[in-house]
PDB file of N, CA and C in Angstrom:
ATOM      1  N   UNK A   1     106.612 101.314  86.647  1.00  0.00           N
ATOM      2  CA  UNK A   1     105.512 100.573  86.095  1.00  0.00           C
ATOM      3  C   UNK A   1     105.835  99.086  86.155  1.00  0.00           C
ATOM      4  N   UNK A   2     104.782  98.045  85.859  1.00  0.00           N
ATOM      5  CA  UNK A   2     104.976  96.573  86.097  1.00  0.00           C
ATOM      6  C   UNK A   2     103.789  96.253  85.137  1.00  0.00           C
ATOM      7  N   UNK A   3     104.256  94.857  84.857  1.00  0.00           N
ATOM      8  CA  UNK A   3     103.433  94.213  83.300  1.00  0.00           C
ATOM      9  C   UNK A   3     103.980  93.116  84.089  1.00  0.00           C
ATOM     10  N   UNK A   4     102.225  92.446  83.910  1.00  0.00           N
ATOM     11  CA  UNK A   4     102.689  90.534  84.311  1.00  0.00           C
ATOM     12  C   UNK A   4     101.860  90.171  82.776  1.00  0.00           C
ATOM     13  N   UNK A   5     102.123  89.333  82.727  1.00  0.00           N
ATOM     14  CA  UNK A   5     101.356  88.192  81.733  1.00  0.00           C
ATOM     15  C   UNK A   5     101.409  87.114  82.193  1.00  0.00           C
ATOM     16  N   UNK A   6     100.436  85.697  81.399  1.00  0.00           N
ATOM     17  CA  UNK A   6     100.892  84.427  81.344  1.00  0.00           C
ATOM     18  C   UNK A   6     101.436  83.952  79.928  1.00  0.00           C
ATOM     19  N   UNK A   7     102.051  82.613  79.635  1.00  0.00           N
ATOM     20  CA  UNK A   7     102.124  82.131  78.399  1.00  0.00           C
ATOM     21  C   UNK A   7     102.322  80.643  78.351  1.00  0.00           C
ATOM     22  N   UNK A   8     102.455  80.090  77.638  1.00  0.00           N
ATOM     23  CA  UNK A   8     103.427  78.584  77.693  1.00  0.00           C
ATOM     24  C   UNK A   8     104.543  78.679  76.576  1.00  0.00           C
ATOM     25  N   UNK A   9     105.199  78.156  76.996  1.00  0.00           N
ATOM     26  CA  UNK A   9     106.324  77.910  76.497  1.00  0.00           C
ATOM     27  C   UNK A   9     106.707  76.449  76.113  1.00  0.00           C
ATOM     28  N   UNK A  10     107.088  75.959  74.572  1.00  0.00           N
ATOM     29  CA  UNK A  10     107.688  74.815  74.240  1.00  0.00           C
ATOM     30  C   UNK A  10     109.087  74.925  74.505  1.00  0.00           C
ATOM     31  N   UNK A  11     110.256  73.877  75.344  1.00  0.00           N
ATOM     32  CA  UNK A  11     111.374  74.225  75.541  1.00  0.00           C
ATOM     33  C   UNK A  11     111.458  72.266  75.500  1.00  0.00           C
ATOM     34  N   UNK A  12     113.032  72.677  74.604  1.00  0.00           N
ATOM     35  CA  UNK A  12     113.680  71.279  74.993  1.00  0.00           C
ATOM     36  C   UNK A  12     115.026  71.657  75.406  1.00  0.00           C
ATOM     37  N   UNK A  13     115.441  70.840  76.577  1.00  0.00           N
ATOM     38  CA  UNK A  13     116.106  70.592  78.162  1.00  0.00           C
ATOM     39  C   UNK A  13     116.656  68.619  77.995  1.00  0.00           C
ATOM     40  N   UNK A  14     118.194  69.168  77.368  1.00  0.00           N
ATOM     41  CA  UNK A  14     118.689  67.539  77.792  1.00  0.00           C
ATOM     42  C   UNK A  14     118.026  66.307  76.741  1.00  0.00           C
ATOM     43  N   UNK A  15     117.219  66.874  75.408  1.00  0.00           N
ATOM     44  CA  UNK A  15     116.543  66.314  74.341  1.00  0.00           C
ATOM     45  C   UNK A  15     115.243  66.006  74.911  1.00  0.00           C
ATOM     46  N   UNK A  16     115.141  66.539  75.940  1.00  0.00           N
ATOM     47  CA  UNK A  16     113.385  66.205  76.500  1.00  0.00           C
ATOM     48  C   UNK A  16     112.658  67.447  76.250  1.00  0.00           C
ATOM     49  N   UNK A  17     111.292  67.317  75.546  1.00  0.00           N
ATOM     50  CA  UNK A  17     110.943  68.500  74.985  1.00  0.00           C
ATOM     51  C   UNK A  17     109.601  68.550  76.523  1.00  0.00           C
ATOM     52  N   UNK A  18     109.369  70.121  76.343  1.00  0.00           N
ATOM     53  CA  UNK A  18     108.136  70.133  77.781  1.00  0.00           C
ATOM     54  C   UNK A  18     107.543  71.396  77.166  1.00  0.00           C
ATOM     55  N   UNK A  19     106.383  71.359  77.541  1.00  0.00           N
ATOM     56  CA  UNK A  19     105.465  72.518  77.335  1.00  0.00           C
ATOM     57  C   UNK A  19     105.197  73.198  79.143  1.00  0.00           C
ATOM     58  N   UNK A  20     105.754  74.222  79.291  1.00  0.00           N
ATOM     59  CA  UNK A  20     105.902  75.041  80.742  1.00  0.00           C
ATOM     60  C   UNK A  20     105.286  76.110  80.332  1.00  0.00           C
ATOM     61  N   UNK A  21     104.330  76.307  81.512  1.00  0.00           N
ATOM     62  CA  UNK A  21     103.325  77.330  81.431  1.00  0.00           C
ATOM     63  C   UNK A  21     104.142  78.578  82.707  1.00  0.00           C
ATOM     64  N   UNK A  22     103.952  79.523  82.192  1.00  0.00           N
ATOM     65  CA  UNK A  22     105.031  80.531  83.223  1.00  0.00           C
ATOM     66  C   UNK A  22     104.145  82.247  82.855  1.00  0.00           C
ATOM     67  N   UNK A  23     104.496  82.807  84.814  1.00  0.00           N
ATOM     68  CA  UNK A  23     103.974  83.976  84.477  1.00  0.00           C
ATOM     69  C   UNK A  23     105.314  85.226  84.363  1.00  0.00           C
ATOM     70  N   UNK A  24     104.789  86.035  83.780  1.00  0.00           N
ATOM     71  CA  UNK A  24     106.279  86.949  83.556  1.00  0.00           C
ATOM     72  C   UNK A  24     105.614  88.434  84.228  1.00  0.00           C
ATOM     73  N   UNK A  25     107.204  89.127  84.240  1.00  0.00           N
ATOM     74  CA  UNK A  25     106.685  90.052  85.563  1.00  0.00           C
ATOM     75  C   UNK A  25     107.902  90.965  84.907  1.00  0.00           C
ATOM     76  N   UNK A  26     107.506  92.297  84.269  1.00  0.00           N
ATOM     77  CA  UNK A  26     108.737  93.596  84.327  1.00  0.00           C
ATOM     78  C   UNK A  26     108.469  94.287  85.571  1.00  0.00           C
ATOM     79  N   UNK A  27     109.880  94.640  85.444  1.00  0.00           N
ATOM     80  CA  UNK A  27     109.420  96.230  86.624  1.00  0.00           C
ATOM     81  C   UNK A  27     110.472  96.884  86.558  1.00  0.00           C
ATOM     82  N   UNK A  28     109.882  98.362  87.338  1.00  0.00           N
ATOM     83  CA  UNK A  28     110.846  99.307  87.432  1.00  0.00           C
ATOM     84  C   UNK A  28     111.312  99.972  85.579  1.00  0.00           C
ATOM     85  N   UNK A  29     110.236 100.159  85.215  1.00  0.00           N
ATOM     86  CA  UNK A  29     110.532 101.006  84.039  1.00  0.00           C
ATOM     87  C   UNK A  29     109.214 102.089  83.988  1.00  0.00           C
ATOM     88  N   UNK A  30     109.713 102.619  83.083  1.00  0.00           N
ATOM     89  CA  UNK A  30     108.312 103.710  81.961  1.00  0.00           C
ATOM     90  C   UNK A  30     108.245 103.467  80.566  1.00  0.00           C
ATOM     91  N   UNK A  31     106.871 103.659  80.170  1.00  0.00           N
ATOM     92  CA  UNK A  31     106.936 103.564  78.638  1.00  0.00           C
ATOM     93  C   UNK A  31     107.443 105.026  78.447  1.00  0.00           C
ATOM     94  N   UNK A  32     108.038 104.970  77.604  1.00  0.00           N
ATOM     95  CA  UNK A  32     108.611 106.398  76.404  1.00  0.00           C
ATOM     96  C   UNK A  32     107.555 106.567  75.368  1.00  0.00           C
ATOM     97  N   UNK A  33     107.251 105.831  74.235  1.00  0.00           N
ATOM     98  CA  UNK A  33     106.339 105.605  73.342  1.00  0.00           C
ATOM     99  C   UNK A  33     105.785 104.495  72.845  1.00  0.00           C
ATOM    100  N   UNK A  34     104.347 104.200  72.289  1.00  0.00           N
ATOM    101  CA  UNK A  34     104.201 103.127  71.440  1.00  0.00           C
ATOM    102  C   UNK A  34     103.817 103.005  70.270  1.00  0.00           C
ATOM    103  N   UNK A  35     103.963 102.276  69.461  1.00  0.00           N
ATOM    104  CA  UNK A  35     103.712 102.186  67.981  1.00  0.00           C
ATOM    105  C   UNK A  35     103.116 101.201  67.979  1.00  0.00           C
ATOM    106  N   UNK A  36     101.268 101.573  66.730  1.00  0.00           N
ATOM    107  CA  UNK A  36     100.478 100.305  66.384  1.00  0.00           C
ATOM    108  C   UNK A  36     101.188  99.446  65.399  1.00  0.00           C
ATOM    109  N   UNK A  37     100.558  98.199  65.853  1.00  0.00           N
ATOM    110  CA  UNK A  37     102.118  96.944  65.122  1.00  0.00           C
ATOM    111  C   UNK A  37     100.342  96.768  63.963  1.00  0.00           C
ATOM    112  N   UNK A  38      99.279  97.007  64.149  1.00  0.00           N
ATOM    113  CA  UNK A  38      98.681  96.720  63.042  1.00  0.00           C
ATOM    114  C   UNK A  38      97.258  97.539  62.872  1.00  0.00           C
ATOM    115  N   UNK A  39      96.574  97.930  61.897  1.00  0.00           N
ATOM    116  CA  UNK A  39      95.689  98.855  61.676  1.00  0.00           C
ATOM    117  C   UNK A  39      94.572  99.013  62.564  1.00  0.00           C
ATOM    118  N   UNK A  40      94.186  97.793  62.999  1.00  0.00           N
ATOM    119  CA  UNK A  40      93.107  97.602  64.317  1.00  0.00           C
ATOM    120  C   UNK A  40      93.367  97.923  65.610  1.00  0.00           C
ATOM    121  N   UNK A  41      94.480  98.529  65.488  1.00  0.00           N
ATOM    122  CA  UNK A  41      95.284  99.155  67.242  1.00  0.00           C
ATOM    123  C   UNK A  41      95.177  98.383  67.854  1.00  0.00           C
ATOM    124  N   UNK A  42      95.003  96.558  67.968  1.00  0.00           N
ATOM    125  CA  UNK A  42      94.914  96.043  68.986  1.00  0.00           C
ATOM    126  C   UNK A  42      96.542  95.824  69.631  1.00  0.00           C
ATOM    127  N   UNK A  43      97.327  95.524  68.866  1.00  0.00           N
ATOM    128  CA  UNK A  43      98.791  95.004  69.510  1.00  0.00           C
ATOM    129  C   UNK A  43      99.578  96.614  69.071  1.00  0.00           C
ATOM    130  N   UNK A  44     100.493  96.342  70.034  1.00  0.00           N
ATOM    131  CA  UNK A  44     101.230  97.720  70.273  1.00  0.00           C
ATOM    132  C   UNK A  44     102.847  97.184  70.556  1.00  0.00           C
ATOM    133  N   UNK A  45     103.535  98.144  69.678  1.00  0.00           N
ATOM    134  CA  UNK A  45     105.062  97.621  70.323  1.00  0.00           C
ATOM    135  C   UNK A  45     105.263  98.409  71.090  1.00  0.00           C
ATOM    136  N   UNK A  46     105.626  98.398  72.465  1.00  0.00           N
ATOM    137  CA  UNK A  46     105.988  99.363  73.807  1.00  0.00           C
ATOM    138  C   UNK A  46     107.845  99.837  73.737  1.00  0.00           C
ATOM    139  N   UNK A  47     108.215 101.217  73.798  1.00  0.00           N
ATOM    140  CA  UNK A  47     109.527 101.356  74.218  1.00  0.00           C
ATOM    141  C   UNK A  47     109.759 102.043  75.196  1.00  0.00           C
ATOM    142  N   UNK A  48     110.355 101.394  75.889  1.00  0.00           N
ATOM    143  CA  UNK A  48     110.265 101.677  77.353  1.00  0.00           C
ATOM    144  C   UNK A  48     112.216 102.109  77.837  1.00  0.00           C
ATOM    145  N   UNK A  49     112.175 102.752  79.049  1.00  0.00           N
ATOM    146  CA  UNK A  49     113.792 102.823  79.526  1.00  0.00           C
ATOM    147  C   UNK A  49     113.201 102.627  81.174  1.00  0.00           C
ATOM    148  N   UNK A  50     114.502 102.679  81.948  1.00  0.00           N
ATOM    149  CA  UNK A  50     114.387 101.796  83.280  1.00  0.00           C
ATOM    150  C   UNK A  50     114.019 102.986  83.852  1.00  0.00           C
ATOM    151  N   UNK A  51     113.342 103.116  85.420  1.00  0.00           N
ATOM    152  CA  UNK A  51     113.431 104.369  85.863  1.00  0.00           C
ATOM    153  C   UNK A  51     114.682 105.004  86.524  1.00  0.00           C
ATOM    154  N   UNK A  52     114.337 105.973  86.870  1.00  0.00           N
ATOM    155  CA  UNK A  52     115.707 106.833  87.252  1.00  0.00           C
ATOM    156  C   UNK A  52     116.103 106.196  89.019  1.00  0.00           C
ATOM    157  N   UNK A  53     117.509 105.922  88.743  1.00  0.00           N
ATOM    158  CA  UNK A  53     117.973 105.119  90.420  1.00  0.00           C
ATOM    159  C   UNK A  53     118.162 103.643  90.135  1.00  0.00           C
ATOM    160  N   UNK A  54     117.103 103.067  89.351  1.00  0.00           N
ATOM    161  CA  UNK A  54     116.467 101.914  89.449  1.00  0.00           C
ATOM    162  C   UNK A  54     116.906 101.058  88.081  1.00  0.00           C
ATOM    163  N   UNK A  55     117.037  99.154  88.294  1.00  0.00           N
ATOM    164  CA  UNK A  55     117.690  98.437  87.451  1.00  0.00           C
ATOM    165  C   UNK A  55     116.087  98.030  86.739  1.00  0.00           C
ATOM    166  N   UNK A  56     116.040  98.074  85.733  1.00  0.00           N
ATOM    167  CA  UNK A  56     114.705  97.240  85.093  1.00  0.00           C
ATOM    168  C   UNK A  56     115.436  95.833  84.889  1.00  0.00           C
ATOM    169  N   UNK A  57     114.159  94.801  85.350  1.00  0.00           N
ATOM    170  CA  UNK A  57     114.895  93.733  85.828  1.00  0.00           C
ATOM    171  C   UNK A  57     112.929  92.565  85.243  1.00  0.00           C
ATOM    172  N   UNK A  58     113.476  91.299  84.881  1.00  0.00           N
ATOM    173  CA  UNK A  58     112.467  90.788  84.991  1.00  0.00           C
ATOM    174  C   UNK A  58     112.451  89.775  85.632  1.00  0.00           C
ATOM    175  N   UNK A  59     110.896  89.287  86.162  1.00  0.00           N
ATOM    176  CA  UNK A  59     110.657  87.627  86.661  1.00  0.00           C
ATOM    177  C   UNK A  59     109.993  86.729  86.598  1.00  0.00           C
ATOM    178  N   UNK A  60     109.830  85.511  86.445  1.00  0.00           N
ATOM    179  CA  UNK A  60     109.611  84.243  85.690  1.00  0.00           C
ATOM    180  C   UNK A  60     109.102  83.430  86.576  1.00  0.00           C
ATOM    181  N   UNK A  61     107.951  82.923  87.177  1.00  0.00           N
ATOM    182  CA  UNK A  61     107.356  82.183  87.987  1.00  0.00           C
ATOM    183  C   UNK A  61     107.269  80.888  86.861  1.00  0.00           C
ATOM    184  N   UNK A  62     107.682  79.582  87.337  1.00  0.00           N
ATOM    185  CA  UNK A  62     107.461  78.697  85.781  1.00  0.00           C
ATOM    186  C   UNK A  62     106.550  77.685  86.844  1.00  0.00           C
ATOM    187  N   UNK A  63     105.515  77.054  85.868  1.00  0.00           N
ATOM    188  CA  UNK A  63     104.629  75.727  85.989  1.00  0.00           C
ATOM    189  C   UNK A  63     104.798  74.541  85.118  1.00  0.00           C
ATOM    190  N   UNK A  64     104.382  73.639  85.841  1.00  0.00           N
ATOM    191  CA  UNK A  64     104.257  72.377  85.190  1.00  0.00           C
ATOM    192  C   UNK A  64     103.264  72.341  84.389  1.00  0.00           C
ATOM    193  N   UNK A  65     102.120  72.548  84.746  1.00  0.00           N
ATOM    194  CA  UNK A  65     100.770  72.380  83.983  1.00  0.00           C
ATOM    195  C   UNK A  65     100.032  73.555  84.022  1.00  0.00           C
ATOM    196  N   UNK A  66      99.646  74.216  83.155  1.00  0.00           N
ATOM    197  CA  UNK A  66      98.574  74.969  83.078  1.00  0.00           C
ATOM    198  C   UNK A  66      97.724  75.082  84.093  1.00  0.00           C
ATOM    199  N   UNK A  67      97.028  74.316  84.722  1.00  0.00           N
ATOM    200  CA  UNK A  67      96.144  74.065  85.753  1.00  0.00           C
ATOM    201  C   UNK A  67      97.131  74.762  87.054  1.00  0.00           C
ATOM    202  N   UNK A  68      97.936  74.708  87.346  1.00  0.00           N
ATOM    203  CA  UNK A  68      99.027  74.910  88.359  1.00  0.00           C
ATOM    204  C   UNK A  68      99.085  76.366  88.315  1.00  0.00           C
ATOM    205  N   UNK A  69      98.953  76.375  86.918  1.00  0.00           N
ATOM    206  CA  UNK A  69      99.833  78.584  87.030  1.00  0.00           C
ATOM    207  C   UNK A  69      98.185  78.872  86.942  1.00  0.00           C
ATOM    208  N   UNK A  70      97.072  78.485  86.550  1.00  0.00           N
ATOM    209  CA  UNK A  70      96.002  79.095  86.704  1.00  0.00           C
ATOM    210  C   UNK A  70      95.121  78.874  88.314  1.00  0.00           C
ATOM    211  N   UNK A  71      95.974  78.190  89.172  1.00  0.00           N
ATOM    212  CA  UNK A  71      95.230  77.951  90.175  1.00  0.00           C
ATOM    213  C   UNK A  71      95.875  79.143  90.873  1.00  0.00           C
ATOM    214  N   UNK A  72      97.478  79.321  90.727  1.00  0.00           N
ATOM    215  CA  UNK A  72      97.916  80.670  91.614  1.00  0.00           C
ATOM    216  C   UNK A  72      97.356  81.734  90.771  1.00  0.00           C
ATOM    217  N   UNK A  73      97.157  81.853  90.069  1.00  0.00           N
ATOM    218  CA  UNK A  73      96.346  83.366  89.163  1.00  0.00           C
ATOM    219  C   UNK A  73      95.439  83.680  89.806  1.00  0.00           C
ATOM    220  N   UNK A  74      94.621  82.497  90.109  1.00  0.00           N
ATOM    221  CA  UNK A  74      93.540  82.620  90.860  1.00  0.00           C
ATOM    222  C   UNK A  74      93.259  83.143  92.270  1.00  0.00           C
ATOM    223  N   UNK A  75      94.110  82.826  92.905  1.00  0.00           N
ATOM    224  CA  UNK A  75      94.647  82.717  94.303  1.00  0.00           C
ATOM    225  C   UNK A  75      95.155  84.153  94.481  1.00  0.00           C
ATOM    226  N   UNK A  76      95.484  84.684  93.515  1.00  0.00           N
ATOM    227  CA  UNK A  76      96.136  86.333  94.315  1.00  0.00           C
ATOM    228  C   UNK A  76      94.825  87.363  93.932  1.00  0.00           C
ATOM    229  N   UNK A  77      94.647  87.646  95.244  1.00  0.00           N
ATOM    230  CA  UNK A  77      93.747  88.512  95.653  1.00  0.00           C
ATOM    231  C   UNK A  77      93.995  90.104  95.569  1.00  0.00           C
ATOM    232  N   UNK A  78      95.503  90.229  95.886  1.00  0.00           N
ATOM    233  CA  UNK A  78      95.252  91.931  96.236  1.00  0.00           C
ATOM    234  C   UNK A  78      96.568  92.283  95.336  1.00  0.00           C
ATOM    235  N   UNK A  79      97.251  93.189  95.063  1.00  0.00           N
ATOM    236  CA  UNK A  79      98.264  93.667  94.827  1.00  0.00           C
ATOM    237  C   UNK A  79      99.366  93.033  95.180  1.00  0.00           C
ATOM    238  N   UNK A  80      99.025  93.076  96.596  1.00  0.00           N
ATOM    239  CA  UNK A  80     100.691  92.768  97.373  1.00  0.00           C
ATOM    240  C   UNK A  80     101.015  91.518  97.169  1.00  0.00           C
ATOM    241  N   UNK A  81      99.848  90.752  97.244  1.00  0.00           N
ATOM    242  CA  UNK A  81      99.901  88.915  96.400  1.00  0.00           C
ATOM    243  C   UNK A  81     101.011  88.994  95.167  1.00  0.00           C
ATOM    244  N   UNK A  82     100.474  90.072  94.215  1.00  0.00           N
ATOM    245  CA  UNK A  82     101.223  89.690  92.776  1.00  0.00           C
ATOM    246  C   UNK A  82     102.661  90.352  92.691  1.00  0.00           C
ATOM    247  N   UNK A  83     103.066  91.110  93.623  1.00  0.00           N
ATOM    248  CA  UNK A  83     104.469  91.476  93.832  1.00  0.00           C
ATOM    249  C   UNK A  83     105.732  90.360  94.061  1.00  0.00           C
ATOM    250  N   UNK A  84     104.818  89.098  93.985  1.00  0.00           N
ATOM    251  CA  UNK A  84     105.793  88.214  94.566  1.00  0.00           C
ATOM    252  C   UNK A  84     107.510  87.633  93.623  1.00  0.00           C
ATOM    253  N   UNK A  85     106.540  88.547  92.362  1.00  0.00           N
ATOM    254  CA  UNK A  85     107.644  88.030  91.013  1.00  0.00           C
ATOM    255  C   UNK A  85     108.692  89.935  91.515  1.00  0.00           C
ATOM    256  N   UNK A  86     108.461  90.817  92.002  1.00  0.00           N
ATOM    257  CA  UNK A  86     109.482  91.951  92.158  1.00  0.00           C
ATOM    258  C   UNK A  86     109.806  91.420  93.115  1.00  0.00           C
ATOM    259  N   UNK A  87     110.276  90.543  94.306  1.00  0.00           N
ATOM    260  CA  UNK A  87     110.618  89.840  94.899  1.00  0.00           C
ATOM    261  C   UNK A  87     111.379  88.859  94.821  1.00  0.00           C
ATOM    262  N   UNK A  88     111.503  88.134  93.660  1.00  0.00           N
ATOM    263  CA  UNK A  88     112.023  86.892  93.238  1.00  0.00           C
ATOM    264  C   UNK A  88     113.776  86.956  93.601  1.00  0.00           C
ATOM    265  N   UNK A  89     114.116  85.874  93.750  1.00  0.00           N
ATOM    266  CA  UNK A  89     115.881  85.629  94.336  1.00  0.00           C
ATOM    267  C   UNK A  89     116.420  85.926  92.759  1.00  0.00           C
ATOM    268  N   UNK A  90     117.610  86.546  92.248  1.00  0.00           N
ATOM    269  CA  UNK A  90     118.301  85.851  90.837  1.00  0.00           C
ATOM    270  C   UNK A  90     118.855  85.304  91.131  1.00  0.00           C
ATOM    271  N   UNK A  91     119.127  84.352  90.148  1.00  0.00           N
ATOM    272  CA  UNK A  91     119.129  82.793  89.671  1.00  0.00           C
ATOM    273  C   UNK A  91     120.238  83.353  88.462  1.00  0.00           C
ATOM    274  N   UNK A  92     121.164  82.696  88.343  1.00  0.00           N
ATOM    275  CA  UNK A  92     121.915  82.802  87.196  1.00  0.00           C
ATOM    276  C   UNK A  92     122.855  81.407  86.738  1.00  0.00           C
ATOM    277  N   UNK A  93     122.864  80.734  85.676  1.00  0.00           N
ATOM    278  CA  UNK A  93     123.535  79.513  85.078  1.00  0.00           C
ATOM    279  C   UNK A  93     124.140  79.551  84.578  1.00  0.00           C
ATOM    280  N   UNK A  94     125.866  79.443  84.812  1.00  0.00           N
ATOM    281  CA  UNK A  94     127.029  79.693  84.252  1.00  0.00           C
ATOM    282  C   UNK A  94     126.905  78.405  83.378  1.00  0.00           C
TER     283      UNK A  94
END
């Protein structure tokens, strides 16, 4: 299974504070179960494990401006467009 979202994010970097708008991307899991987080069933806490073979792994497309991550939102047309985050290089910062 795969879950994208968008969000922004407040982050301060070096005492410079930035508001980064970023899309997020799981994959390679299953839900197990979920539990309503409130009486209106709208929000749900998901528990999930990785699939079998396979690393559950996530990815992070980040923007400058809002306008930027909503113009590629826009822009992916089919499936294979939005795979581009199960694709992504890791990146790691010692």
């Amino acid at each position: 299974m795969t879950i994208q979202y968008s969000n922004r994010a407040h982050v301060k970097v070096l005492e410079v504070e930035l508001d980064l708008y970023n899309i997020k991307g799981y994959f390679d899991f299953r839900i197990t179960h979920m539990t309503p987080l409130n009486p209106e069933k709208s929000k749900y806490q998901l528990f999930v494990e990785p699939l079998k073979e396979k690393r559950m792994f996530q990815s992070t497309f980040i923007f400058r401006t809002e306008a930027e991550m909503r113009n590629y939102m826009d822009n992916i047309t089919t499936a294979s467009d939005s795979v581009g985050l199960q694709h992504a290089e890791e990146l790691a910062i010692d």
